[in-house]
PDB file of N, CA and C in Angstrom:
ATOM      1  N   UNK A   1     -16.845 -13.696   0.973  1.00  0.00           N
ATOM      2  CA  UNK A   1     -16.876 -12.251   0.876  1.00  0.00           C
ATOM      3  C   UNK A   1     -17.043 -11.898  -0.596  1.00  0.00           C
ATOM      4  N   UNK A   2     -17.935 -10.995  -0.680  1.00  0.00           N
ATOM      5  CA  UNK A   2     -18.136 -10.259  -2.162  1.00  0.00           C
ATOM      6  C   UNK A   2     -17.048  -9.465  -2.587  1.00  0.00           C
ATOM      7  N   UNK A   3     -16.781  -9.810  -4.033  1.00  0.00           N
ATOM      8  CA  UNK A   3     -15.862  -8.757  -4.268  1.00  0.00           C
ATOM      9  C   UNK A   3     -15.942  -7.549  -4.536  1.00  0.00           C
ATOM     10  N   UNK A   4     -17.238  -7.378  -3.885  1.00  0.00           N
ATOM     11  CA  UNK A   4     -17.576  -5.219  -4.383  1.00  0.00           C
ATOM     12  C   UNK A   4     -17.062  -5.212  -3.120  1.00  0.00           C
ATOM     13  N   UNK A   5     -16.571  -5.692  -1.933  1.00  0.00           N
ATOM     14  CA  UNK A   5     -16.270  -5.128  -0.223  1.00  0.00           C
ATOM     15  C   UNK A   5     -15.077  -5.683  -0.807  1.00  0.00           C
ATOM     16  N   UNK A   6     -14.291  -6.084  -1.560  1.00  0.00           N
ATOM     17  CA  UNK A   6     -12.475  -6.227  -1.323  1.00  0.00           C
ATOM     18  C   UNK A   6     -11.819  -4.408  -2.029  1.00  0.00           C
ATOM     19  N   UNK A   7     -10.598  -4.667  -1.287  1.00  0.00           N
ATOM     20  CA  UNK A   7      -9.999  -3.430  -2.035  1.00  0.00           C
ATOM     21  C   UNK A   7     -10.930  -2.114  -1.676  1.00  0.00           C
ATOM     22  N   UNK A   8     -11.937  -2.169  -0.953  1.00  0.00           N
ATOM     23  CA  UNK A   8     -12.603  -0.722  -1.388  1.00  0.00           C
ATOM     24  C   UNK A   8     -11.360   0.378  -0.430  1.00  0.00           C
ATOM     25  N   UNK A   9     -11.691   1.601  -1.123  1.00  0.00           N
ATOM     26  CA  UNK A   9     -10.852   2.807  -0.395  1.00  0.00           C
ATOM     27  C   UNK A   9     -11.827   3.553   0.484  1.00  0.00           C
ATOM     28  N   UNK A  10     -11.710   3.119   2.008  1.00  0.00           N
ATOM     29  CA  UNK A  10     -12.455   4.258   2.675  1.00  0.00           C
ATOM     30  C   UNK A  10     -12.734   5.766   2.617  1.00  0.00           C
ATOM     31  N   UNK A  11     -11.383   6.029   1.731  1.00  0.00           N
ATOM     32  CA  UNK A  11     -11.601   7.699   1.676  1.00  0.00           C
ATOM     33  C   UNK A  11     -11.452   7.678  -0.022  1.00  0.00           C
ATOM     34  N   UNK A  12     -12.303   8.218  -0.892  1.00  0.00           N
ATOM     35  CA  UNK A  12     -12.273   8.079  -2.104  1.00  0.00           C
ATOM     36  C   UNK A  12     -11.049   8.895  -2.732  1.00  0.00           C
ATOM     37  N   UNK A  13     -11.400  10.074  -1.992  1.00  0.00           N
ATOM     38  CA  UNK A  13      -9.936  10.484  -2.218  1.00  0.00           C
ATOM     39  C   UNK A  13      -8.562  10.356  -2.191  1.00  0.00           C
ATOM     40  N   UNK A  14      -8.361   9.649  -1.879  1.00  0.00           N
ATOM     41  CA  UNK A  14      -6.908   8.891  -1.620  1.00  0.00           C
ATOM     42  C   UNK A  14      -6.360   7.831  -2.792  1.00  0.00           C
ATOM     43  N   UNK A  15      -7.296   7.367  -3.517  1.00  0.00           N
ATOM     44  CA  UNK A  15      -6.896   6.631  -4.282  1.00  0.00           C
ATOM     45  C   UNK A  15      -5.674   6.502  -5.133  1.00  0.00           C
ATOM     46  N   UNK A  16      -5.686   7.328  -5.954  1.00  0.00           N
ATOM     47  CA  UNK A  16      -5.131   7.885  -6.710  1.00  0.00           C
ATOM     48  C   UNK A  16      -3.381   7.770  -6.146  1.00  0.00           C
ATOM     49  N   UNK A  17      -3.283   8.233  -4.671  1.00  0.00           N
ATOM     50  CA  UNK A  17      -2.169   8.264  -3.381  1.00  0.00           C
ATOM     51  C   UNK A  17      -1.880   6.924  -3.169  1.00  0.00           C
ATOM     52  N   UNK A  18      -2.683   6.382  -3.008  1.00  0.00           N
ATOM     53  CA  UNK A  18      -2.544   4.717  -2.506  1.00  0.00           C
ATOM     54  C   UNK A  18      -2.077   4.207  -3.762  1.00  0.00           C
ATOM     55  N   UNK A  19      -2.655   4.236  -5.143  1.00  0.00           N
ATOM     56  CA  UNK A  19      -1.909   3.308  -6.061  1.00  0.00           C
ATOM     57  C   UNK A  19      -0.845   3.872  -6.681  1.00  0.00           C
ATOM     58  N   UNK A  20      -0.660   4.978  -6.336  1.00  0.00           N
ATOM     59  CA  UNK A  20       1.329   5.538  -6.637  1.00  0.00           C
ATOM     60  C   UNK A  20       1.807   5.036  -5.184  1.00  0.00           C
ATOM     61  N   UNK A  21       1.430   4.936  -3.761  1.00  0.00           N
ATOM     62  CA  UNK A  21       2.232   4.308  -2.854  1.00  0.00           C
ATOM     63  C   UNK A  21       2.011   2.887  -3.047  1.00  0.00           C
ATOM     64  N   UNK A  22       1.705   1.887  -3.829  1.00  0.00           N
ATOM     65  CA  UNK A  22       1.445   0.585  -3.945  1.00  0.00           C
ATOM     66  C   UNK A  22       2.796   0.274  -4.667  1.00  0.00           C
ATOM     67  N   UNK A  23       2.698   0.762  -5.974  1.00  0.00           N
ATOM     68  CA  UNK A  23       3.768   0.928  -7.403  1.00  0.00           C
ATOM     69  C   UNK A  23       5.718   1.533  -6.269  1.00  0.00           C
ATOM     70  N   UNK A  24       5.234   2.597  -5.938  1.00  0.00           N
ATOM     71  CA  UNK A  24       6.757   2.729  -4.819  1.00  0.00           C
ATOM     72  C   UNK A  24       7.288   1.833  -4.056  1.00  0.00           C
ATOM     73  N   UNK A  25       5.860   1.045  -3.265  1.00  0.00           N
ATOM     74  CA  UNK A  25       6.512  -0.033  -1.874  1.00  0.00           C
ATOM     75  C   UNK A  25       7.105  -1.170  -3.361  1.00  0.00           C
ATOM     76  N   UNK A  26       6.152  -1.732  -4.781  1.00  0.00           N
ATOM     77  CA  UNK A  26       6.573  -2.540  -5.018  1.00  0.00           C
ATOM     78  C   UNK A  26       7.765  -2.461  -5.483  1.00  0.00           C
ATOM     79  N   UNK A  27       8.538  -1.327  -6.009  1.00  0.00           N
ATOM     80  CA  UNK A  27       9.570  -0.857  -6.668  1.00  0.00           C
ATOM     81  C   UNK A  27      10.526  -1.404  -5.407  1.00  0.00           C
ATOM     82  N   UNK A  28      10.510  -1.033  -4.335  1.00  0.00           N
ATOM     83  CA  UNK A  28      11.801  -1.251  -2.835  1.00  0.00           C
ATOM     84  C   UNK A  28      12.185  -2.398  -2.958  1.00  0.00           C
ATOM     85  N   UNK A  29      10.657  -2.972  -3.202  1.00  0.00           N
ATOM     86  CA  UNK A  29      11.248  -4.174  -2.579  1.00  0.00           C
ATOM     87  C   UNK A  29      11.242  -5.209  -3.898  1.00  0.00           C
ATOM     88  N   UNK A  30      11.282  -4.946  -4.933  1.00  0.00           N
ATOM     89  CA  UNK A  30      11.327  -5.606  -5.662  1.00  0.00           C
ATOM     90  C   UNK A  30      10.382  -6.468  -6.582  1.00  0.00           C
ATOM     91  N   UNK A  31       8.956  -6.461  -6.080  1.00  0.00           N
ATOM     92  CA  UNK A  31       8.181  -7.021  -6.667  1.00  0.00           C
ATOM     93  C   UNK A  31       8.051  -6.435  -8.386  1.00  0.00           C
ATOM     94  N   UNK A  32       7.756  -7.170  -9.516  1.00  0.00           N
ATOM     95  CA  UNK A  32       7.465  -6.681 -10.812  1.00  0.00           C
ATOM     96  C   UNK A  32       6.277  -6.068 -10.980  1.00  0.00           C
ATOM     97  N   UNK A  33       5.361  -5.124  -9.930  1.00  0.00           N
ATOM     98  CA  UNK A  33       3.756  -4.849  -9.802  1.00  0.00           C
ATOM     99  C   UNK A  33       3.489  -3.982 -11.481  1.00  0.00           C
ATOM    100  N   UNK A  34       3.009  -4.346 -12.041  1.00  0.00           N
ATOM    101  CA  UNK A  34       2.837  -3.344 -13.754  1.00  0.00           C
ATOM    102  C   UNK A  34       1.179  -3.130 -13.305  1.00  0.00           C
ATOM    103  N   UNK A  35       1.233  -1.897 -14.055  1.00  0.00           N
ATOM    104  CA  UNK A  35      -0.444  -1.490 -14.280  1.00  0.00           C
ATOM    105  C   UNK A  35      -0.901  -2.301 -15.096  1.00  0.00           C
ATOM    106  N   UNK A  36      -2.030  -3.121 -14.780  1.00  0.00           N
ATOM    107  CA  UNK A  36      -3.248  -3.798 -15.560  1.00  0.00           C
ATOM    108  C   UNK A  36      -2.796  -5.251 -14.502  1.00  0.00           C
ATOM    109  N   UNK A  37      -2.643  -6.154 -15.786  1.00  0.00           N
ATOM    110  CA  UNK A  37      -2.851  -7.627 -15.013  1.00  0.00           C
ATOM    111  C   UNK A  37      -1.543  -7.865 -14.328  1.00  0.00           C
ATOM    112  N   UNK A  38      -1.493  -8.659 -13.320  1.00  0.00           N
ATOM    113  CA  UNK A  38      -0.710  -8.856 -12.755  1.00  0.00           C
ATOM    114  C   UNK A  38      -0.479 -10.423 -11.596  1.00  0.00           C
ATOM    115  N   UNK A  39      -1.586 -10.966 -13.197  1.00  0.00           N
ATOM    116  CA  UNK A  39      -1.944 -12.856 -12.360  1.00  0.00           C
ATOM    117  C   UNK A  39      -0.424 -13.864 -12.333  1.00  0.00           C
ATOM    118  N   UNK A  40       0.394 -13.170 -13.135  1.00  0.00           N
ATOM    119  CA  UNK A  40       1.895 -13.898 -12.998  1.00  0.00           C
ATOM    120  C   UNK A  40       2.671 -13.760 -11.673  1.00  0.00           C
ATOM    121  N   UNK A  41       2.310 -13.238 -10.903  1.00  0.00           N
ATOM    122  CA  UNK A  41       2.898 -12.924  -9.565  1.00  0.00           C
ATOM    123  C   UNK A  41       1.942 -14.163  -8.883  1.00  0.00           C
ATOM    124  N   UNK A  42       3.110 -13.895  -7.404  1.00  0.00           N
ATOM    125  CA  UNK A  42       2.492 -15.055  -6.862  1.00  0.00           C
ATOM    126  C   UNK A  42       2.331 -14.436  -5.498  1.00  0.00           C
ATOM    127  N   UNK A  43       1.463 -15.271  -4.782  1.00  0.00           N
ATOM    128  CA  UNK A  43       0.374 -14.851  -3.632  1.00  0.00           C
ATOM    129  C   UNK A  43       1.010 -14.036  -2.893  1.00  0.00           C
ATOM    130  N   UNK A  44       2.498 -14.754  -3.143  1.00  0.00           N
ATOM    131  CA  UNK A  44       3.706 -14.200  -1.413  1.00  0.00           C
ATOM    132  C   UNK A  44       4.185 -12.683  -1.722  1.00  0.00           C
ATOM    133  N   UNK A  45       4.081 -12.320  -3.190  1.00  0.00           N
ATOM    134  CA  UNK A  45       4.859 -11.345  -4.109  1.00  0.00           C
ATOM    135  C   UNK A  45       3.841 -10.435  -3.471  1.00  0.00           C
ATOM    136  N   UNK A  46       2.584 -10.302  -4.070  1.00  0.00           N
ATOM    137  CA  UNK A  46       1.423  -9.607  -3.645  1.00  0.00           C
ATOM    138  C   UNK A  46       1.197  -9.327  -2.383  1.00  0.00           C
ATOM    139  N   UNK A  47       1.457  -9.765  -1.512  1.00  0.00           N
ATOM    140  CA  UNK A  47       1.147  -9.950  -0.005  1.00  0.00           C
ATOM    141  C   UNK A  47       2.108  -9.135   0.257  1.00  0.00           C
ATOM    142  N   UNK A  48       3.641  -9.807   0.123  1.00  0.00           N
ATOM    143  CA  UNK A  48       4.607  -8.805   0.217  1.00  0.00           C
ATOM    144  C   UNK A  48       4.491  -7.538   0.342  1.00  0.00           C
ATOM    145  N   UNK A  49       3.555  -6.859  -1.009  1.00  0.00           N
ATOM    146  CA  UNK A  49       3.659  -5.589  -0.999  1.00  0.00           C
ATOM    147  C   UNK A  49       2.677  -4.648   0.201  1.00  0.00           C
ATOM    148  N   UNK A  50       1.280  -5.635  -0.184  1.00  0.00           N
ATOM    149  CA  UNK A  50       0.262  -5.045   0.723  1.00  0.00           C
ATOM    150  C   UNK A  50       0.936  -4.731   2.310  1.00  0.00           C
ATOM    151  N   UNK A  51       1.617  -5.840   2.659  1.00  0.00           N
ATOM    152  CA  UNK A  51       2.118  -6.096   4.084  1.00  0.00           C
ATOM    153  C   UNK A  51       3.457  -5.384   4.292  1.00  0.00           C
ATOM    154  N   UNK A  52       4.117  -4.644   3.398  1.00  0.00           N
ATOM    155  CA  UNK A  52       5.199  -3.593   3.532  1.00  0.00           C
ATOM    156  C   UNK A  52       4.521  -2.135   3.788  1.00  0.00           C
ATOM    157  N   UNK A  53       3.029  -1.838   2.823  1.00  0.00           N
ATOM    158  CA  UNK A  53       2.583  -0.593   2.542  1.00  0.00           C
ATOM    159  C   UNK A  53       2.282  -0.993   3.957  1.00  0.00           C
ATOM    160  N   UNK A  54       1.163  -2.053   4.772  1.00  0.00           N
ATOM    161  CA  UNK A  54       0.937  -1.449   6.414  1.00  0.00           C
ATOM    162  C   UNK A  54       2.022  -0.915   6.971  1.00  0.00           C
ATOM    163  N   UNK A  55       3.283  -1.720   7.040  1.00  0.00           N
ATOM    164  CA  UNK A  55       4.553  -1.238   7.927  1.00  0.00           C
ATOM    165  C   UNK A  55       4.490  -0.027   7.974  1.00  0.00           C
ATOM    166  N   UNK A  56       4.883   0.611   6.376  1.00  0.00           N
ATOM    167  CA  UNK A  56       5.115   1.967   5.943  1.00  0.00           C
ATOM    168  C   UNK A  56       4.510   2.741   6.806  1.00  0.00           C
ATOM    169  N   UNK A  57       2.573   2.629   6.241  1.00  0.00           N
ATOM    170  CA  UNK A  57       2.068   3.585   7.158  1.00  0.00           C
ATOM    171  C   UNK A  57       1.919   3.417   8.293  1.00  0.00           C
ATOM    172  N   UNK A  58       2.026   2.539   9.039  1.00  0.00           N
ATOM    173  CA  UNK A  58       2.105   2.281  10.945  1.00  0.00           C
ATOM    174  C   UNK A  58       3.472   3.095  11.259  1.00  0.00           C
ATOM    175  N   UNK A  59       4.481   3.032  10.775  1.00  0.00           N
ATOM    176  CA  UNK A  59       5.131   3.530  10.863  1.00  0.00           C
ATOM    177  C   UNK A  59       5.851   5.181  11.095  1.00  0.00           C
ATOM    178  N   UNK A  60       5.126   5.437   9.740  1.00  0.00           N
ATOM    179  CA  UNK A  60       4.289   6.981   9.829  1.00  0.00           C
ATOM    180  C   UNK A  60       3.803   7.538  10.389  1.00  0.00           C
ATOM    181  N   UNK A  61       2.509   6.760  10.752  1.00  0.00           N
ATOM    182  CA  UNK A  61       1.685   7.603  11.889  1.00  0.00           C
ATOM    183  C   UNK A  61       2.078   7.504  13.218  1.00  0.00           C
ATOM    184  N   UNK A  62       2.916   6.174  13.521  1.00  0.00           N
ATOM    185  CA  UNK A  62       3.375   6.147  15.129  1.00  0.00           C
ATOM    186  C   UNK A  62       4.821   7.892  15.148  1.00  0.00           C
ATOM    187  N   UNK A  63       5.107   7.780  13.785  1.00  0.00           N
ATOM    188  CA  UNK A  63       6.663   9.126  13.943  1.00  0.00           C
ATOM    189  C   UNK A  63       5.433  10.082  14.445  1.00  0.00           C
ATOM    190  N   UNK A  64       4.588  10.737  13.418  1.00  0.00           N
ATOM    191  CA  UNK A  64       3.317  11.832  13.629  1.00  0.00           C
ATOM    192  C   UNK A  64       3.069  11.501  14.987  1.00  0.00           C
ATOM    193  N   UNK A  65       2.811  10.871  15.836  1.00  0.00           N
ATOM    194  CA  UNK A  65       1.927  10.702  17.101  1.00  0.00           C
ATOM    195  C   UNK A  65       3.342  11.150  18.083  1.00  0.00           C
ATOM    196  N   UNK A  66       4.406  10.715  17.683  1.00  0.00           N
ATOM    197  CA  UNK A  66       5.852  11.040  18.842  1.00  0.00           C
ATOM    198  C   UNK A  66       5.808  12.305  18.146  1.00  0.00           C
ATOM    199  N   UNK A  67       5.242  13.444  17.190  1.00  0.00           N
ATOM    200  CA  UNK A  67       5.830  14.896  16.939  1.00  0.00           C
ATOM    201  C   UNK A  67       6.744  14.582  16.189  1.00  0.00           C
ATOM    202  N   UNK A  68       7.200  13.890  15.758  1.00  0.00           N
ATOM    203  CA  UNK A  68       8.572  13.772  15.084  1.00  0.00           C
ATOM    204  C   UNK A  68       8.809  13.905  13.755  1.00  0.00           C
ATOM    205  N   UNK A  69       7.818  13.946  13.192  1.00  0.00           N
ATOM    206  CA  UNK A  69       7.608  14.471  11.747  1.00  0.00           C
ATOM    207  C   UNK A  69       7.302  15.789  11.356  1.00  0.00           C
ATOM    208  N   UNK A  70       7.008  16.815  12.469  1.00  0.00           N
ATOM    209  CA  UNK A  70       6.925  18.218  12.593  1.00  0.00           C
ATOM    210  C   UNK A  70       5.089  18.694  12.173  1.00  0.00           C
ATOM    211  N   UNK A  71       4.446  17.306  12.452  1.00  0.00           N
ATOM    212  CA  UNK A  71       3.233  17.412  11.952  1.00  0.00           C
ATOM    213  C   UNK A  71       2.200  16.811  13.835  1.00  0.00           C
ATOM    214  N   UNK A  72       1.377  17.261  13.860  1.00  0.00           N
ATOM    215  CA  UNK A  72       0.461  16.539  15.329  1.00  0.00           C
ATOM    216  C   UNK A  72      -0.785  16.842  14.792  1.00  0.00           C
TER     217      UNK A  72
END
């Protein structure tokens, strides 16, 4: 896989949203995520985070879909 298709943001707009919710999930849970490089982390650290932010938002949208967030 090319790396112009990794990471892309389907909605351009969101970006900006996604890498302040990246920096939050890593803060919970502990990962050291800093703006710029971040090759001292290790695969599981990184993964970690990506694979908390799905929870997050599956999570989210299943509350939204039960009404339960006061949003449909």
């Amino acid at each position: 896989m090319s790396s112009s298709r990794r990471n892309r943001v389907e909605v351009p707009e969101a970006k900006a949203a996604l890498d302040s919710f990246k920096y939050e999930v890593a803060n919970e849970i502990g990962v050291p995520l800093k703006h710029g490089y971040n090759g001292d982390l290790t695969s599981y650290q990184n993964g970690s985070v990506g694979g908390y932010m799905v929870k997050k938002m599956i999570t989210d949208y299943e509350k939204r879909m039960a009404g339960q967030n006061g949003q449909q």
